[in-house]
Every structure is written in structure tokens, then in C-alpha cells.
Protein backbone atom coordinates (compact mmCIF):
# COMPACT_ATOMS: atom_id res chain seq x y z
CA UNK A 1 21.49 4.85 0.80
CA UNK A 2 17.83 3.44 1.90
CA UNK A 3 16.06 1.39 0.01
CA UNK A 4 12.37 2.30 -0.75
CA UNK A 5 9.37 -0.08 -0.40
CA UNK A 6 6.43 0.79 -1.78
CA UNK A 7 3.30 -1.16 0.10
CA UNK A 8 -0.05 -1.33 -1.26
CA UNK A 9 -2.62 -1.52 1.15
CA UNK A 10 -0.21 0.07 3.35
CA UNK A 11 -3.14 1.53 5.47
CA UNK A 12 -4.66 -2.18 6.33
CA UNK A 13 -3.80 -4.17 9.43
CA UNK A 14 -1.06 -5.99 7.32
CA UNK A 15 0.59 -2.66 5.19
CA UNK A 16 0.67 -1.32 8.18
CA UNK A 17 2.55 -3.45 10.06
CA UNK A 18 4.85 -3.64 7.04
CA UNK A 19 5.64 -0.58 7.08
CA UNK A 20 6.59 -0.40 11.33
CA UNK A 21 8.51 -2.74 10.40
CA UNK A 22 10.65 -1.88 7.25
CA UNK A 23 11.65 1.51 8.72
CA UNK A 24 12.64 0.06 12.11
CA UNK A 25 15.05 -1.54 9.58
CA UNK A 26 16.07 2.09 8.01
CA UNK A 27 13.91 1.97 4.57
CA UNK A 28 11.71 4.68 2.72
CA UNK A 29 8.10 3.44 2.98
CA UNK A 30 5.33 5.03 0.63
CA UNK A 31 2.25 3.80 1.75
CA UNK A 32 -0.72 3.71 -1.19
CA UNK A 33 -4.00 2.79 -0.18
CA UNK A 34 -7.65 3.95 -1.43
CA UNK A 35 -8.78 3.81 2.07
CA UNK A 36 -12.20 1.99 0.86
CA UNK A 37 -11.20 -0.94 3.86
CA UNK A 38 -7.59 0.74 4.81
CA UNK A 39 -8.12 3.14 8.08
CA UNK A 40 -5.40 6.31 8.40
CA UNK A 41 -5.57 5.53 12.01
CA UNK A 42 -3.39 2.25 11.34
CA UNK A 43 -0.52 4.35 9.49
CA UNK A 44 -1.40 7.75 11.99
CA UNK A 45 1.81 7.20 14.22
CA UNK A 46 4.07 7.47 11.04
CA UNK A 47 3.06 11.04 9.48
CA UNK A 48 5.62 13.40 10.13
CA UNK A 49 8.15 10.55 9.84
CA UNK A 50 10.31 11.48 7.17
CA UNK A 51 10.91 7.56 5.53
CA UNK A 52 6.83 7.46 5.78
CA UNK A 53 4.72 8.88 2.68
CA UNK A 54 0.90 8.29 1.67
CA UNK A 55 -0.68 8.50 -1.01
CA UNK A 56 -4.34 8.10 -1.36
CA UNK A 57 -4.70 6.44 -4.69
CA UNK A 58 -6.80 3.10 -6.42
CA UNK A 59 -4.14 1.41 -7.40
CA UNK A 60 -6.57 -0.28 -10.35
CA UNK A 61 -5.43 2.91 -12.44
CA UNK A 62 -1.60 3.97 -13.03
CA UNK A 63 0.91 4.29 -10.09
CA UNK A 64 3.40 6.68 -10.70
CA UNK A 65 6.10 7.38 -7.82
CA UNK A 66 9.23 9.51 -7.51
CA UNK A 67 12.30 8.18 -7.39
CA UNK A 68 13.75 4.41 -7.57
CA UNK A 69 11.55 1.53 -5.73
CA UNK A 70 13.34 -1.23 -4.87
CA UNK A 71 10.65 -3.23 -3.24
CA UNK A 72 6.93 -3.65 -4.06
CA UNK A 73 5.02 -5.53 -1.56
CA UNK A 74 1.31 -5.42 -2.90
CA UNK A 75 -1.25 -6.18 0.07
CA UNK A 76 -4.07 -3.73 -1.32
CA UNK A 77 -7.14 -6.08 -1.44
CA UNK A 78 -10.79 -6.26 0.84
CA UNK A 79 -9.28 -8.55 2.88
CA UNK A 80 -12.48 -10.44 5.21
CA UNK A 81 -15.55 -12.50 3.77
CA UNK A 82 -17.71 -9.75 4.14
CA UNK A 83 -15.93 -7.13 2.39
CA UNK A 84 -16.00 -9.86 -0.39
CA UNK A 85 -19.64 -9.73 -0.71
CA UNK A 86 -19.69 -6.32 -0.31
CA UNK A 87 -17.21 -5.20 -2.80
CA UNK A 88 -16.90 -8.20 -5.30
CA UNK A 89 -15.54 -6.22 -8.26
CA UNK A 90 -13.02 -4.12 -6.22
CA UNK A 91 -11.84 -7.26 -4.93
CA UNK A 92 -11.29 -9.19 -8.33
CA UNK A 93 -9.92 -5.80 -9.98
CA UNK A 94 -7.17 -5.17 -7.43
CA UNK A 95 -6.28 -8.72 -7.89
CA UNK A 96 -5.54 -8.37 -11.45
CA UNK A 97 -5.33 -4.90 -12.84
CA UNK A 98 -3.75 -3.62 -8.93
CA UNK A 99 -1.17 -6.68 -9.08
CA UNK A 100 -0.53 -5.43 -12.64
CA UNK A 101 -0.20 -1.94 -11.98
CA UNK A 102 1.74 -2.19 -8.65
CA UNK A 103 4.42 -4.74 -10.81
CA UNK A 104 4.57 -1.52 -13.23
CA UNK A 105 6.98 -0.04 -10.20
CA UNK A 106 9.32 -2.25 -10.93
């Protein structure tokens, strides 16, 4: 049976390359991202695969997701210096209440 990895942030330059990865190696990916710095065109190649889900969600509120997770890899965060400045309070909540709410998964 696959394992499932759920990746938050999945639709940054990191998640996304996570994800390539992991179901190269034969696991379930679900992809959450807000998209606020996240692009779809970073996860595009993967819709239609059918270990590949997104879901556009902040994952500073709940997380709910069907089925066992047996990996939570938690890369959702403004990620550069400017997008610091930019979005100071997304940045600090995702740190806390998104590490907290991802770790919920478990």
C-alpha cells in the first residue's frame, strides 16, 4: 500500500519538488498551499496524476484530510526577504499556528 505525504507549501519551489520526488518513489502526495507566494504552474505537470491532489487551503485554520497520512512535511511559509516585509503576519502565523495545525495530521 502507498504511503501518503501531505506537503504544505506544496505549490512553492521546494513542495514542489517534494512532491516530483515522493511519487517517483510510489507515494500519495496532497499538495496544500494558499497560493499567496505558491504558483499552480510549479505543481501543473502533476494534475491528472492520480497520487497528486491539491487543495487550496491557509493552513493557519484546521486541516482536515481523507484517509491516513503518514508523512507531514510542512514547507508552507513566504519564503524570500521581501515577502517578509511584505507579509510579516502571514509569515509569523504559518510558523506557529500552520506548524501547529499541519502536526494536527498526525
Amino acid at each position: 500500500m502507498k504511503k501518503t505525504a501531505v506537503i504544505t507549501g506544496g505549490a512553492g519551489f521546494l513542495g514542489s519538488h517534494l512532491a516530483d520526488k515522493l511519487i517517483r518513489e510510489d507515494c500519495k502526495v496532497i499538495c496544500i498551499d494558499n497560493l499567496i507566494t505558491g504558483n499552480l504552474d510549479n505543481i501543473g505537470h502533476l494534475f491528472g496524476n492520480e497520487d497528486f491532489s491539491f487543495i487550496k487551503h491557509d493552513i493557519t485554520n484546521f486541516i482536515h484530510v481523507m484517509g491516513p497520512v503518514d508523512y507531514i512535511l510542512h514547507f508552507a511559509s513566504p519564503a524570500s526577504p521581501i515577502d517578509y516585509l511584505q507579509l510579516p503576519i502571514q509569515t509569523l502565523k504559518v510558523g506557529s499556528l500552520g506548524t501547529h495545525k499541519a502536526l494536527g495530521l498526525g
